[in-house]
Protein backbone atom coordinates (compact mmCIF):
# COMPACT_ATOMS: atom_id res chain seq x y z
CA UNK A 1 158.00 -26.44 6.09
CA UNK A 2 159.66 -23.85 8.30
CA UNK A 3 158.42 -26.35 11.52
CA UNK A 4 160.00 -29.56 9.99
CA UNK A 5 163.25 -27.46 8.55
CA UNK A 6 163.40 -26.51 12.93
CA UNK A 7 162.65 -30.39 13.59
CA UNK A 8 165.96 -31.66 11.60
CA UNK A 9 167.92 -28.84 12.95
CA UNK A 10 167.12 -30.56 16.17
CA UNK A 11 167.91 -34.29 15.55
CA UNK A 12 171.08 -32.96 14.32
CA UNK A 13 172.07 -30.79 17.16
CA UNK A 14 170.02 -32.05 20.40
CA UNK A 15 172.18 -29.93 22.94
CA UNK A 16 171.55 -26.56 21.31
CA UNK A 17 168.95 -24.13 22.56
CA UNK A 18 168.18 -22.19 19.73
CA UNK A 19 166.66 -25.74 18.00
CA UNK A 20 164.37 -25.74 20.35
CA UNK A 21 163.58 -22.22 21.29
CA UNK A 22 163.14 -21.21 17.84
CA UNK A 23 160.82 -24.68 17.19
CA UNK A 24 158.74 -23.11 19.91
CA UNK A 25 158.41 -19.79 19.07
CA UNK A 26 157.17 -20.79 15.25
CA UNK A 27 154.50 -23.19 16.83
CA UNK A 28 153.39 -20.33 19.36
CA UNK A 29 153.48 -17.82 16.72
CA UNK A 30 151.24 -20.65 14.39
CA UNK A 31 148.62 -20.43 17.22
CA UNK A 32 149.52 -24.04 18.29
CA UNK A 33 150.80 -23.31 21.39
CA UNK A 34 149.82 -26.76 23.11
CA UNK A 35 152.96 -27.63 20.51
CA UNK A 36 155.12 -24.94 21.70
CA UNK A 37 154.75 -26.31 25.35
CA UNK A 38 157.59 -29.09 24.79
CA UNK A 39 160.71 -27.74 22.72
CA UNK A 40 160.28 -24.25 25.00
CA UNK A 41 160.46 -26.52 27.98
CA UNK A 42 163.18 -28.34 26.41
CA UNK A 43 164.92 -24.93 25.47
CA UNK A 44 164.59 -23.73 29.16
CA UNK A 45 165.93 -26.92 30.35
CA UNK A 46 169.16 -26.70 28.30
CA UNK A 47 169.86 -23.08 29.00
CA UNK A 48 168.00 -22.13 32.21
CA UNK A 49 169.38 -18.93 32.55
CA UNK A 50 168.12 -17.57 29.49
CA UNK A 51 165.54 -15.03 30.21
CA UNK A 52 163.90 -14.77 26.86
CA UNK A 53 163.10 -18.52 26.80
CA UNK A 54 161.86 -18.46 29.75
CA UNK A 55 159.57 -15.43 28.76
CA UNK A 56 158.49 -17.06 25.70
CA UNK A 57 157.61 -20.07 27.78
CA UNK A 58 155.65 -18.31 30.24
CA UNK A 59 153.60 -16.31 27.40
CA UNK A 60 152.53 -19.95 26.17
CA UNK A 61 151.49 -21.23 29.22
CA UNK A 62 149.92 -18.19 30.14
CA UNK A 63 147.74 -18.07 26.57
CA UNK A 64 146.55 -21.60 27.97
CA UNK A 65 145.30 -20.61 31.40
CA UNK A 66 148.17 -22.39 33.46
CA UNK A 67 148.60 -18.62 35.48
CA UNK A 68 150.53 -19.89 38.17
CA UNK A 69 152.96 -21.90 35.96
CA UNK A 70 153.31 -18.83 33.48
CA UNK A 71 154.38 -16.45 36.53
CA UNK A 72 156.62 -18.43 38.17
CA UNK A 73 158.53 -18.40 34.35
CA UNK A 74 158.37 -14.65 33.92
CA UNK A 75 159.38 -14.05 37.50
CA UNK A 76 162.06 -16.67 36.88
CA UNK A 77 163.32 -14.15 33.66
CA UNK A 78 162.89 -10.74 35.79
CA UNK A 79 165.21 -12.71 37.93
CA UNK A 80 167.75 -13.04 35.06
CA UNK A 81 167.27 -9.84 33.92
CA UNK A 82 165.66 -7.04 36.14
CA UNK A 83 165.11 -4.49 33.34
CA UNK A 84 162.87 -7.29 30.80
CA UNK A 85 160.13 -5.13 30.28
CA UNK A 86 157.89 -7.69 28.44
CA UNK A 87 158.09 -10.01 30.73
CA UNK A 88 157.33 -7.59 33.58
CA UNK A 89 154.54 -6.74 31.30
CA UNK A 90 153.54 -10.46 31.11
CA UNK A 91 154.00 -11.32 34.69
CA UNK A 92 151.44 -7.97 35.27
CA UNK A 93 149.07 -9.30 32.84
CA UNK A 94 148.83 -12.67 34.25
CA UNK A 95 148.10 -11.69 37.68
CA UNK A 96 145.53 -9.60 36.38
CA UNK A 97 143.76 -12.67 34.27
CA UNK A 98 144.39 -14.47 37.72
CA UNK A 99 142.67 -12.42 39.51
CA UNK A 100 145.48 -10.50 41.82
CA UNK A 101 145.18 -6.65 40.98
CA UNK A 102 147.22 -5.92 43.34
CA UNK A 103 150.36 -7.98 42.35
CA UNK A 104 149.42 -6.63 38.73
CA UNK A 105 149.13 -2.95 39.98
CA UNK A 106 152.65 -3.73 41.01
CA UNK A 107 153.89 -4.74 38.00
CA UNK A 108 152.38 -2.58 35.62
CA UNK A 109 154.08 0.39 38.04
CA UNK A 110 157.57 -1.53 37.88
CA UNK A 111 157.22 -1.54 33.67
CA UNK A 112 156.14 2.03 33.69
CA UNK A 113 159.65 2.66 36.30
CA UNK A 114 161.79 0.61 33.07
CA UNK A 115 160.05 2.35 29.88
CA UNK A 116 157.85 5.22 31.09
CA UNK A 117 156.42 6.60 28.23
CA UNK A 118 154.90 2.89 27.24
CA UNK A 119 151.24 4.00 26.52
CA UNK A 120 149.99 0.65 26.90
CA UNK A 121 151.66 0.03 30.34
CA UNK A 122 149.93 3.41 31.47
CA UNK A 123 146.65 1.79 29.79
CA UNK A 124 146.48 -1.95 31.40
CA UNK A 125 147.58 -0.05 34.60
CA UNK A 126 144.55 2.26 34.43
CA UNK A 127 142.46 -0.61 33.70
CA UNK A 128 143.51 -2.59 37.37
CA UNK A 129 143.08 1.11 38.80
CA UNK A 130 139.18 1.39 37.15
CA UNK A 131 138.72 -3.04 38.14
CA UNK A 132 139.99 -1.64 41.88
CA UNK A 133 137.04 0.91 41.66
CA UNK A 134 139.74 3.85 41.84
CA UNK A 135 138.46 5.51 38.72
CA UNK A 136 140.71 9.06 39.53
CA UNK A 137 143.91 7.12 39.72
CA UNK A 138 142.60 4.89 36.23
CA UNK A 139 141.62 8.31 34.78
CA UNK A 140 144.90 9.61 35.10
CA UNK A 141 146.80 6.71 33.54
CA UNK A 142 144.36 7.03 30.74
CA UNK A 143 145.03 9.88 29.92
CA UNK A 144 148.96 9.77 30.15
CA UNK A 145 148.33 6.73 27.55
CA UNK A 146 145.92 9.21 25.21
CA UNK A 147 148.62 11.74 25.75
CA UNK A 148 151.94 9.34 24.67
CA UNK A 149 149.59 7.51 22.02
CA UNK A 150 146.87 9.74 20.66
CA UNK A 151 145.18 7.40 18.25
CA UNK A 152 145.35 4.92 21.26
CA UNK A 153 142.13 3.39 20.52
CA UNK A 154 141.38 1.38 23.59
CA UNK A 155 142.61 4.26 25.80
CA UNK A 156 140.33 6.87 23.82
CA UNK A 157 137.49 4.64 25.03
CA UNK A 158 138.86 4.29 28.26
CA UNK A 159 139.16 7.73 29.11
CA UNK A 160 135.45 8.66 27.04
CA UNK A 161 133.89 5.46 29.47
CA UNK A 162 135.20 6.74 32.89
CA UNK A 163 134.80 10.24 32.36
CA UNK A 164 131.09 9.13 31.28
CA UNK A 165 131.35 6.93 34.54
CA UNK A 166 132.63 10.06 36.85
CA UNK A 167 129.90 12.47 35.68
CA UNK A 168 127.05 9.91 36.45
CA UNK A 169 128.51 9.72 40.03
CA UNK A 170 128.52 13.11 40.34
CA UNK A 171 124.87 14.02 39.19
């Protein structure tokens, strides 16, 4: 309902960005974001200096593997706007699913300089840190994420699985 309400608003006002954007958000936040792929492309074509479309279309394209395509979007709304923590969050998690730990080590640092006590920055940053074999560094972000979020589930394990990790190395 909500999908086709988005779908008239469009046929009656083609040139507007918020048709479009908002048509793609719903889709993406439906799970169908093969769907969400052409009114957020549409949306980012009408208004290409709007950084939050062009986060939303990166997130998409990301959550369907195109990595390269998904960065150039989020760079494209860091550009826009230098202090857009989620998509410097976004950009940092796609170069980690890509495979480039250092460009996501990067990232993950720049979100942590724009909202520093972000437990889950501190978290995915630990996580390049323990994938880069640097368990001390990892260890310490894990903890700062334990510290800020204390029922941080996923850093409780973290910390609890290099800890576990350091002590075996040092027997």
């Amino acid at each position: 309902m909500e999908v086709a309400l988005m779908q008239r608003k469009i046929s009656k006002y083609p040139d507007e960005v918020d048709g479009y954007s908002d048509l793609g958000t719903a889709l993406r936040s439906m799970g169908r974001n093969r769907e969400a792929i052409a009114p957020l492309r549409e949306a980012a074509r009408l208004q290409p200096e709007n950084a939050q479309v062009q986060n939303n279309l990166g997130t998409v394209l990301a959550s369907l593997g195109d990595f390269d395509e998904a960065a150039a979007h989020f760079r494209e709304a860091l550009k826009l706007r230098p202090d857009y923590f989620a998509a410097c969050m976004n950009l940092a998690s796609t170069m980690r699913l890509s495979g480039d730990l250092a460009a996501a080590s990067t990232y993950y640092q720049e979100a942590l300089r724009l909202q520093p006590d972000s437990a889950d920055a501190h978290d995915k940053l630990g996580s390049v840190y323990a994938q880069q074999g640097d368990l001390a560094e990892a260890l310490g972000q894990f903890e700062e994420a334990l510290r800020l979020d204390p029922n941080n589930p996923a850093a409780q394990d973290h910390v609890s699985r290099v800890k576990q990790t350091l002590g075996s190395l040092a027997r």
